[in-house]
PDB file of N, CA and C in Angstrom:
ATOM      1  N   UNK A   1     131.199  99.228  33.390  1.00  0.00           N
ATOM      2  CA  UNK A   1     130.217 100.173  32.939  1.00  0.00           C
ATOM      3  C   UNK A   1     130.790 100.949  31.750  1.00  0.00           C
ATOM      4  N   UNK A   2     130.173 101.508  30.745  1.00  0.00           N
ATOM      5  CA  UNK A   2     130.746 101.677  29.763  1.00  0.00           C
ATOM      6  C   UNK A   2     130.391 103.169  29.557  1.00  0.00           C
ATOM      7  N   UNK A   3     131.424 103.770  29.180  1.00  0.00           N
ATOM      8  CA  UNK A   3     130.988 105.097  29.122  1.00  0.00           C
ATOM      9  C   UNK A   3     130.112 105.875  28.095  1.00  0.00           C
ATOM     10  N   UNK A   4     129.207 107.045  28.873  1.00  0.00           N
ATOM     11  CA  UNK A   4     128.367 107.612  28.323  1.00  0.00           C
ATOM     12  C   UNK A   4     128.863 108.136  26.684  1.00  0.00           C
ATOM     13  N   UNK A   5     127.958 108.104  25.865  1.00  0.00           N
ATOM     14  CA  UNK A   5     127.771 108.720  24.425  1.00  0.00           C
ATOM     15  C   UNK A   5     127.487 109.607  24.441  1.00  0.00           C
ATOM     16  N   UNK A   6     127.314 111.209  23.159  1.00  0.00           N
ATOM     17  CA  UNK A   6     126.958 112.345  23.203  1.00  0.00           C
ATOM     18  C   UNK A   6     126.039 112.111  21.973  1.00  0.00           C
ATOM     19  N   UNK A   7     126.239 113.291  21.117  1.00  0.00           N
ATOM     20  CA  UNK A   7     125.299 113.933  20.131  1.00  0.00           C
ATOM     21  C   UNK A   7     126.393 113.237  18.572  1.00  0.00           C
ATOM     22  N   UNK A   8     127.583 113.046  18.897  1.00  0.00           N
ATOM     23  CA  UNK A   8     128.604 112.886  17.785  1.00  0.00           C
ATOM     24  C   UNK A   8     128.128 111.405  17.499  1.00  0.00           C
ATOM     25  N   UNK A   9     128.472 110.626  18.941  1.00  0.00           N
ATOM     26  CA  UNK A   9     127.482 109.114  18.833  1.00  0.00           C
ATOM     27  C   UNK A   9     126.314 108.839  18.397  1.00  0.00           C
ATOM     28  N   UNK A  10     125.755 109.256  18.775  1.00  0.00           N
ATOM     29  CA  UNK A  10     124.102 109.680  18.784  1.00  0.00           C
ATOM     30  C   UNK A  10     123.989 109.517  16.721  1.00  0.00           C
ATOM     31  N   UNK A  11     124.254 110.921  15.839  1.00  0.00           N
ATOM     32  CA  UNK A  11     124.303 111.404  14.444  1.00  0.00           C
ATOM     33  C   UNK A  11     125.221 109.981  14.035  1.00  0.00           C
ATOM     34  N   UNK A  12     126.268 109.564  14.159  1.00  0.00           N
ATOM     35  CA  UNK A  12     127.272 108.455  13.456  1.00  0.00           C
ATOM     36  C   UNK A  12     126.618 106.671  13.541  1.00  0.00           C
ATOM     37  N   UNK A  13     125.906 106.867  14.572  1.00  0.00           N
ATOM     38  CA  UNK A  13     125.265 105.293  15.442  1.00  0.00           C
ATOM     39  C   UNK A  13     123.601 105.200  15.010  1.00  0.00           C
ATOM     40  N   UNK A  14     123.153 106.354  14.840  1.00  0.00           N
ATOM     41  CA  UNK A  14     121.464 106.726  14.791  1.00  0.00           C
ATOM     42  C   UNK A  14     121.165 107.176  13.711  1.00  0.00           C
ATOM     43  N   UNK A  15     121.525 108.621  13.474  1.00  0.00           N
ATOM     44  CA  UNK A  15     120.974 109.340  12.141  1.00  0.00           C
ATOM     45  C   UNK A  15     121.605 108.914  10.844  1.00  0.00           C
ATOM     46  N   UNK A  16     123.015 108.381  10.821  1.00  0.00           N
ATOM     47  CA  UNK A  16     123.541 108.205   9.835  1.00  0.00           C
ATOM     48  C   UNK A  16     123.364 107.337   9.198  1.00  0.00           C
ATOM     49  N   UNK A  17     122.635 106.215  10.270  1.00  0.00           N
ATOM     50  CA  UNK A  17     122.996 104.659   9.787  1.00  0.00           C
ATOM     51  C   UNK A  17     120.688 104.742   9.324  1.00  0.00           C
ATOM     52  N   UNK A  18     120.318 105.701   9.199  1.00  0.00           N
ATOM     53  CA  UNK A  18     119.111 105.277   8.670  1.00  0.00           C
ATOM     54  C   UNK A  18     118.319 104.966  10.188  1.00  0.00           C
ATOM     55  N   UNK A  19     118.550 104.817  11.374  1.00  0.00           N
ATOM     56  CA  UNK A  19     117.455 104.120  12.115  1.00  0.00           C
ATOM     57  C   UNK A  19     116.695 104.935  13.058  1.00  0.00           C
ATOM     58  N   UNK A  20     116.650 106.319  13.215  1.00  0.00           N
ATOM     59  CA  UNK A  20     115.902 107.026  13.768  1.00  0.00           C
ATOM     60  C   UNK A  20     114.674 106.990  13.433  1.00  0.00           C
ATOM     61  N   UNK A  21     113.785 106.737  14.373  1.00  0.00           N
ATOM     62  CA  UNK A  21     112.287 106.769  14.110  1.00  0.00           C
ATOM     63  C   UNK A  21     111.540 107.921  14.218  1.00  0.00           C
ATOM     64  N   UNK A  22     112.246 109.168  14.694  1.00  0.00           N
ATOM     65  CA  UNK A  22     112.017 110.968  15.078  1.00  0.00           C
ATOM     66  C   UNK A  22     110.955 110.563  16.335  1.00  0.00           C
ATOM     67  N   UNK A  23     111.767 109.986  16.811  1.00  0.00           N
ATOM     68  CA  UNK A  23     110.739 109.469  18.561  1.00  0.00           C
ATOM     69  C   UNK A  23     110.557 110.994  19.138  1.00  0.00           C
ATOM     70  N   UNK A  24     111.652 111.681  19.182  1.00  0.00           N
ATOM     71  CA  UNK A  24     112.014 112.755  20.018  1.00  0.00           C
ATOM     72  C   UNK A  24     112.516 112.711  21.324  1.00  0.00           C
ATOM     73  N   UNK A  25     112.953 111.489  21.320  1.00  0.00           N
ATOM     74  CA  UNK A  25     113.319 111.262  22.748  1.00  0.00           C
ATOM     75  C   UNK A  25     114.718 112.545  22.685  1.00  0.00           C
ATOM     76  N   UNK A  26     115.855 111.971  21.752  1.00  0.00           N
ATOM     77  CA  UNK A  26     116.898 113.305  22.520  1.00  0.00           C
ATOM     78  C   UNK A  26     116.707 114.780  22.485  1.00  0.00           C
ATOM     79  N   UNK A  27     115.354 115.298  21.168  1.00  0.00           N
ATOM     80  CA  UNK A  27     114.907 116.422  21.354  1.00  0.00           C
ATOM     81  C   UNK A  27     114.705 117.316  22.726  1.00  0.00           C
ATOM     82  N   UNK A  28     113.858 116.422  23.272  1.00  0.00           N
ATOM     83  CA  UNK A  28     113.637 116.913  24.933  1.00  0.00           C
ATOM     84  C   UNK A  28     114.343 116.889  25.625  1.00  0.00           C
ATOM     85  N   UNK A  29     115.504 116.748  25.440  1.00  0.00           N
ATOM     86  CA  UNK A  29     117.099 116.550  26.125  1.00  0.00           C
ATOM     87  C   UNK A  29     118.049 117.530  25.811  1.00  0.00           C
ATOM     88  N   UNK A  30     118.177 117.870  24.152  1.00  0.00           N
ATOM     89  CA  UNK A  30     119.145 118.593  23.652  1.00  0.00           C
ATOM     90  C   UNK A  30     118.786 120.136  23.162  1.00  0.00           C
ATOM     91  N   UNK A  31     119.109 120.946  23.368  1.00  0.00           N
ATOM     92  CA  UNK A  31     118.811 122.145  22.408  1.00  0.00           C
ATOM     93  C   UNK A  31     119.628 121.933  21.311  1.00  0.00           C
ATOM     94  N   UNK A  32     120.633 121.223  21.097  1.00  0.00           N
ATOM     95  CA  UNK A  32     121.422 120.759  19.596  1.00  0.00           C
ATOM     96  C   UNK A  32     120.676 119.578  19.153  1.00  0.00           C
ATOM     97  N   UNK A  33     119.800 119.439  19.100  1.00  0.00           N
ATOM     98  CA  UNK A  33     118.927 118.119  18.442  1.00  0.00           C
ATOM     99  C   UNK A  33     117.544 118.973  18.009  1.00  0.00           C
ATOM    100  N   UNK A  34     117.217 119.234  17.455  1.00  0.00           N
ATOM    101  CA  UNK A  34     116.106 119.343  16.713  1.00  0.00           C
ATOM    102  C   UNK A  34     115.404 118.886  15.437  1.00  0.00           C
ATOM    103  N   UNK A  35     113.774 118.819  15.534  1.00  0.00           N
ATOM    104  CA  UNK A  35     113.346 118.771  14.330  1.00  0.00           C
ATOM    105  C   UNK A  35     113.127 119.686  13.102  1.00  0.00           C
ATOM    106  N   UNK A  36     113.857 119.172  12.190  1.00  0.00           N
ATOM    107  CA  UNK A  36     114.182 119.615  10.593  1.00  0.00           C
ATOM    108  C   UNK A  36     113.207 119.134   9.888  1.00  0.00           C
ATOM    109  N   UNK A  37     112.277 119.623   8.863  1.00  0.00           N
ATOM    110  CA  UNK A  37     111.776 118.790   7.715  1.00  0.00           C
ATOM    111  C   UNK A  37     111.117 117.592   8.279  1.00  0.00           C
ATOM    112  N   UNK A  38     110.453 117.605   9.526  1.00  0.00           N
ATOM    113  CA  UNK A  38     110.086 116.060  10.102  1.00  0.00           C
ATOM    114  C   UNK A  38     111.152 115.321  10.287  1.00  0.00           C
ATOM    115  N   UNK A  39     112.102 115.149  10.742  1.00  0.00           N
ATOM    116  CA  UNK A  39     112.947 114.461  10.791  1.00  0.00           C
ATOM    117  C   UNK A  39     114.085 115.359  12.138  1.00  0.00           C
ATOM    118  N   UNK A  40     114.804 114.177  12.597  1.00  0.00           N
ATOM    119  CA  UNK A  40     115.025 114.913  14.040  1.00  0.00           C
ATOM    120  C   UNK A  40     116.981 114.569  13.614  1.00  0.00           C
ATOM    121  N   UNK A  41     117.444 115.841  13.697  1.00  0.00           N
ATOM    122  CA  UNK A  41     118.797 116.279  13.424  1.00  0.00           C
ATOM    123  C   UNK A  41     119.752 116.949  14.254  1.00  0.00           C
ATOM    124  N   UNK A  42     120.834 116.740  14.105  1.00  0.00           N
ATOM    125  CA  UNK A  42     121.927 117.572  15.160  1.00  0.00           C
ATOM    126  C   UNK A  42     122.285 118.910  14.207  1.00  0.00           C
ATOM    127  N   UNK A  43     121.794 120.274  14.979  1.00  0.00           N
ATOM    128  CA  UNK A  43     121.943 120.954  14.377  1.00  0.00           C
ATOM    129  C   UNK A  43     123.218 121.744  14.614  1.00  0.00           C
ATOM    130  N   UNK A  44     123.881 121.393  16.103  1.00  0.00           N
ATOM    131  CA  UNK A  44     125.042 122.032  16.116  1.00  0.00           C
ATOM    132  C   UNK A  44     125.447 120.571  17.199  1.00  0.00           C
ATOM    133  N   UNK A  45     126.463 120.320  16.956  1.00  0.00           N
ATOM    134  CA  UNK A  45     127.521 119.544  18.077  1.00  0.00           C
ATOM    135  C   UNK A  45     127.591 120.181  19.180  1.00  0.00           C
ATOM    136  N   UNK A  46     127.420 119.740  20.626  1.00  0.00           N
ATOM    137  CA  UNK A  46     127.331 120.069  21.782  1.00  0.00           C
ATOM    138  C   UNK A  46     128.983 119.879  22.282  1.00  0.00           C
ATOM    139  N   UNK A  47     129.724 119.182  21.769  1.00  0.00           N
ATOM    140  CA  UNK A  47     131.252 119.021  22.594  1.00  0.00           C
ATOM    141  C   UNK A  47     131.033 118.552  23.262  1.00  0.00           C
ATOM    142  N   UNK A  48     129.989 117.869  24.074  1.00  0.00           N
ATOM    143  CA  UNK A  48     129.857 117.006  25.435  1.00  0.00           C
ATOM    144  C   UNK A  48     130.171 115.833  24.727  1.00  0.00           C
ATOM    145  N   UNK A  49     130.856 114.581  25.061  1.00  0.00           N
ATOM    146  CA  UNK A  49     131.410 113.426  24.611  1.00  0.00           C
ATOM    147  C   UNK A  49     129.987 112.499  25.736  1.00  0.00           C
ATOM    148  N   UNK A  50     129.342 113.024  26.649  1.00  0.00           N
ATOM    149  CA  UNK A  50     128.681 112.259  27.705  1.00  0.00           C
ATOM    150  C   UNK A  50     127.264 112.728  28.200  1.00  0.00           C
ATOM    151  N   UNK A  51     126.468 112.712  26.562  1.00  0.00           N
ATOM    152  CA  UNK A  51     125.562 113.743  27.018  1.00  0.00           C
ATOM    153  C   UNK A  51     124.432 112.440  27.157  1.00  0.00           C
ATOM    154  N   UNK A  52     123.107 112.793  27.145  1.00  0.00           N
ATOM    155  CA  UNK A  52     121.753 112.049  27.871  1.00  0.00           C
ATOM    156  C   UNK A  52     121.350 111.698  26.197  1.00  0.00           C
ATOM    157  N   UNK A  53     121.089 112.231  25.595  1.00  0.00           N
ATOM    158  CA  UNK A  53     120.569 111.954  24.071  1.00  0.00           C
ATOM    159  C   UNK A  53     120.833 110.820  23.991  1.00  0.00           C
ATOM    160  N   UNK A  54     122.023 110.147  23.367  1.00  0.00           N
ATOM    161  CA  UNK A  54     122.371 108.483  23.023  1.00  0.00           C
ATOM    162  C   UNK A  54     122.180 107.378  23.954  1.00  0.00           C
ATOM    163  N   UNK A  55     121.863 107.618  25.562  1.00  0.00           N
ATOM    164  CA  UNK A  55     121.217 106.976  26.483  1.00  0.00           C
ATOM    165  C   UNK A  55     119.991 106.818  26.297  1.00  0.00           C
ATOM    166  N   UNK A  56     119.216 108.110  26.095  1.00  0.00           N
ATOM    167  CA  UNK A  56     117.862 107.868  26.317  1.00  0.00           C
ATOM    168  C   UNK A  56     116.953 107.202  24.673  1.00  0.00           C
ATOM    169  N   UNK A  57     118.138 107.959  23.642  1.00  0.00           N
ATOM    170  CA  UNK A  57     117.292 107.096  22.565  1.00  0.00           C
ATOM    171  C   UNK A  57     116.865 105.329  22.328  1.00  0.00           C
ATOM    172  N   UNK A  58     116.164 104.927  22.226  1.00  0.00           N
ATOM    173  CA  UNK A  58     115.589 103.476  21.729  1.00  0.00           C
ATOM    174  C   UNK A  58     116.354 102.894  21.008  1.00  0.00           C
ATOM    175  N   UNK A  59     117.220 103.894  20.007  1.00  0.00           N
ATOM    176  CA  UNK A  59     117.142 102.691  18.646  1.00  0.00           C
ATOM    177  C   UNK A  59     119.178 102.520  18.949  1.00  0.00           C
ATOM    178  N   UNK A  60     119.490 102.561  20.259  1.00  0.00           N
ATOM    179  CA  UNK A  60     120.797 102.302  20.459  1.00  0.00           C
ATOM    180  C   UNK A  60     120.991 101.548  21.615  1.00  0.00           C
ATOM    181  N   UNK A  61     121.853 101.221  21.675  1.00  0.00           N
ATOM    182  CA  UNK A  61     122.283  99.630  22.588  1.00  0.00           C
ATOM    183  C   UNK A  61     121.766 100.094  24.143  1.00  0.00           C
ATOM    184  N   UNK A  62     121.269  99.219  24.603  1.00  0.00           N
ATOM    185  CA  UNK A  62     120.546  98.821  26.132  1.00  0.00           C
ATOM    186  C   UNK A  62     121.686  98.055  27.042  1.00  0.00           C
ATOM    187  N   UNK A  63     122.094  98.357  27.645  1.00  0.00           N
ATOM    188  CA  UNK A  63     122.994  97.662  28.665  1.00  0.00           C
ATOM    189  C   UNK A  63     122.020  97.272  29.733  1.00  0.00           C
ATOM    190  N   UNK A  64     121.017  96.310  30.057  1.00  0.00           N
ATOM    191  CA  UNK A  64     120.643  96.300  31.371  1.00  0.00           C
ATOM    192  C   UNK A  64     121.549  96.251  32.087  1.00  0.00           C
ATOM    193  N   UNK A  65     122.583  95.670  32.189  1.00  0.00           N
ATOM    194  CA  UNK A  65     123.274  95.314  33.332  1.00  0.00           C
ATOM    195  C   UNK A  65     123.663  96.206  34.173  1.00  0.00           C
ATOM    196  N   UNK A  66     124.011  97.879  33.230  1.00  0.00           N
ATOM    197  CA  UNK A  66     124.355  98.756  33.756  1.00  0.00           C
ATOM    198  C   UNK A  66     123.564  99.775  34.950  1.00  0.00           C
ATOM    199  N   UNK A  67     122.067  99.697  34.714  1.00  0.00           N
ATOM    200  CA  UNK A  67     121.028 100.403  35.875  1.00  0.00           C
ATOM    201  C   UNK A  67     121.246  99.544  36.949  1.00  0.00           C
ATOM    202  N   UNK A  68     121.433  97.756  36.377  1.00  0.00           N
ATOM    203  CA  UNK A  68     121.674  97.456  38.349  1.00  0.00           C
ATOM    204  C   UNK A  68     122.520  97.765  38.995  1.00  0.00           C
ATOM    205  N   UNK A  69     123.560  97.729  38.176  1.00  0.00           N
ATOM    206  CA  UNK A  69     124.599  98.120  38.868  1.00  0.00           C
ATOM    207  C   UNK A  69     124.910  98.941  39.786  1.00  0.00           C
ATOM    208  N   UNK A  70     124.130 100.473  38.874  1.00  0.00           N
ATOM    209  CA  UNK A  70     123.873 101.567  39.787  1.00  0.00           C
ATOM    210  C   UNK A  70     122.761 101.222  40.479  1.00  0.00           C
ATOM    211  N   UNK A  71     121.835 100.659  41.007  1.00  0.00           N
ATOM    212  CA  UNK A  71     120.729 100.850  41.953  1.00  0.00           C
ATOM    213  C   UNK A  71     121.150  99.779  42.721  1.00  0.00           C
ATOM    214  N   UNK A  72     121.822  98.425  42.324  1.00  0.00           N
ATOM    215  CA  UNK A  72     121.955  97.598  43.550  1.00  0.00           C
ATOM    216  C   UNK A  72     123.505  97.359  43.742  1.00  0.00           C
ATOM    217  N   UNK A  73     124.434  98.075  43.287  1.00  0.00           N
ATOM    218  CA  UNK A  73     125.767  98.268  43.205  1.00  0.00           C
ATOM    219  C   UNK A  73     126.209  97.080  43.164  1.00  0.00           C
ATOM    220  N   UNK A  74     125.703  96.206  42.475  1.00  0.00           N
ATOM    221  CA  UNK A  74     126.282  94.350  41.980  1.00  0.00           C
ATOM    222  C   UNK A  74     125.449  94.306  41.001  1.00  0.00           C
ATOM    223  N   UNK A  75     126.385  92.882  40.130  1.00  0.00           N
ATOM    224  CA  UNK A  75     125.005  92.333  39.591  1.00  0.00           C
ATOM    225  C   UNK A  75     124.084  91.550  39.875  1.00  0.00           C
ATOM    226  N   UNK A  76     122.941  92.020  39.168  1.00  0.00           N
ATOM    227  CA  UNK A  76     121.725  91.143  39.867  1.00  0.00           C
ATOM    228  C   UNK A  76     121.851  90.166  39.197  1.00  0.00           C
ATOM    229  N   UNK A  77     121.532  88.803  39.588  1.00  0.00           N
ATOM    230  CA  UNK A  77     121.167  87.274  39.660  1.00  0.00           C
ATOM    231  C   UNK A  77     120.267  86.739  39.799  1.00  0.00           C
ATOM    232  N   UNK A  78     118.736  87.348  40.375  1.00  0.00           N
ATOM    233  CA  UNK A  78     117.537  87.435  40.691  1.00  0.00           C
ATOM    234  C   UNK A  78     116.086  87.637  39.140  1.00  0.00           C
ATOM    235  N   UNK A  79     116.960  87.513  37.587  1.00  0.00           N
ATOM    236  CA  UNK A  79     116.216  87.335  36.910  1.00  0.00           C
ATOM    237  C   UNK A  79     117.179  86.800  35.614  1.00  0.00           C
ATOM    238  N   UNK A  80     116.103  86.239  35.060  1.00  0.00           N
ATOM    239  CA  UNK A  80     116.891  84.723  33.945  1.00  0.00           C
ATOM    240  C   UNK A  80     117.183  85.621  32.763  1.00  0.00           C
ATOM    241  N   UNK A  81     118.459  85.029  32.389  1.00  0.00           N
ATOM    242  CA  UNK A  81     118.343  86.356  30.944  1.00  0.00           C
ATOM    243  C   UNK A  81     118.473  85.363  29.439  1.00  0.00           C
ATOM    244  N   UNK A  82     117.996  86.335  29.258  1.00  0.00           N
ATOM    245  CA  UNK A  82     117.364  85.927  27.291  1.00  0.00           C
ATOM    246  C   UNK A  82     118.454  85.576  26.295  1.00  0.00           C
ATOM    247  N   UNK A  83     118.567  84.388  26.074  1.00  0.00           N
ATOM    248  CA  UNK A  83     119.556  83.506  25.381  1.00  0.00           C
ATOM    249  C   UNK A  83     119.353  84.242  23.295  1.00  0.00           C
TER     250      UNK A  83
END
């Protein structure tokens, strides 16, 4: 399982690289994430290295493997995966 991302991940992986769509997904998560000018920004660094923002955004890496893990504490084998 790979460990959680913050707001530092989040700005270097998301905002920097151009691919935020201003979903608002980590808005509703962060009081250090807000919208600027239409556009959704870290306005102060949180120091959390393991915050919910870089999980819950879209436009950063999906681990399925990792929710089964936690809900069926193995991996599941029970669906075909995408080549």
């Amino acid at each position: 399982m790979e460990e959680s991302k913050g707001s530092v991940s989040l700005e270097r992986d998301v905002f920097d690289k151009g691919l935020c769509t201003s979903c608002g997904a980590c808005v509703g998560l962060c009081p250090y994430i807000q919208v600027v000018k239409d556009k959704v920004a870290v306005i102060e660094h949180c120091r959390i290295s393991e915050g919910q923002c870089y999980d819950f955004c879209p436009r950063t890496h999906t681990d399925i493997q990792d929710p089964n893990e936690r809900v069926f504490a193995e991996e599941r084998k029970d669906f075909f995966h995408l080549i």
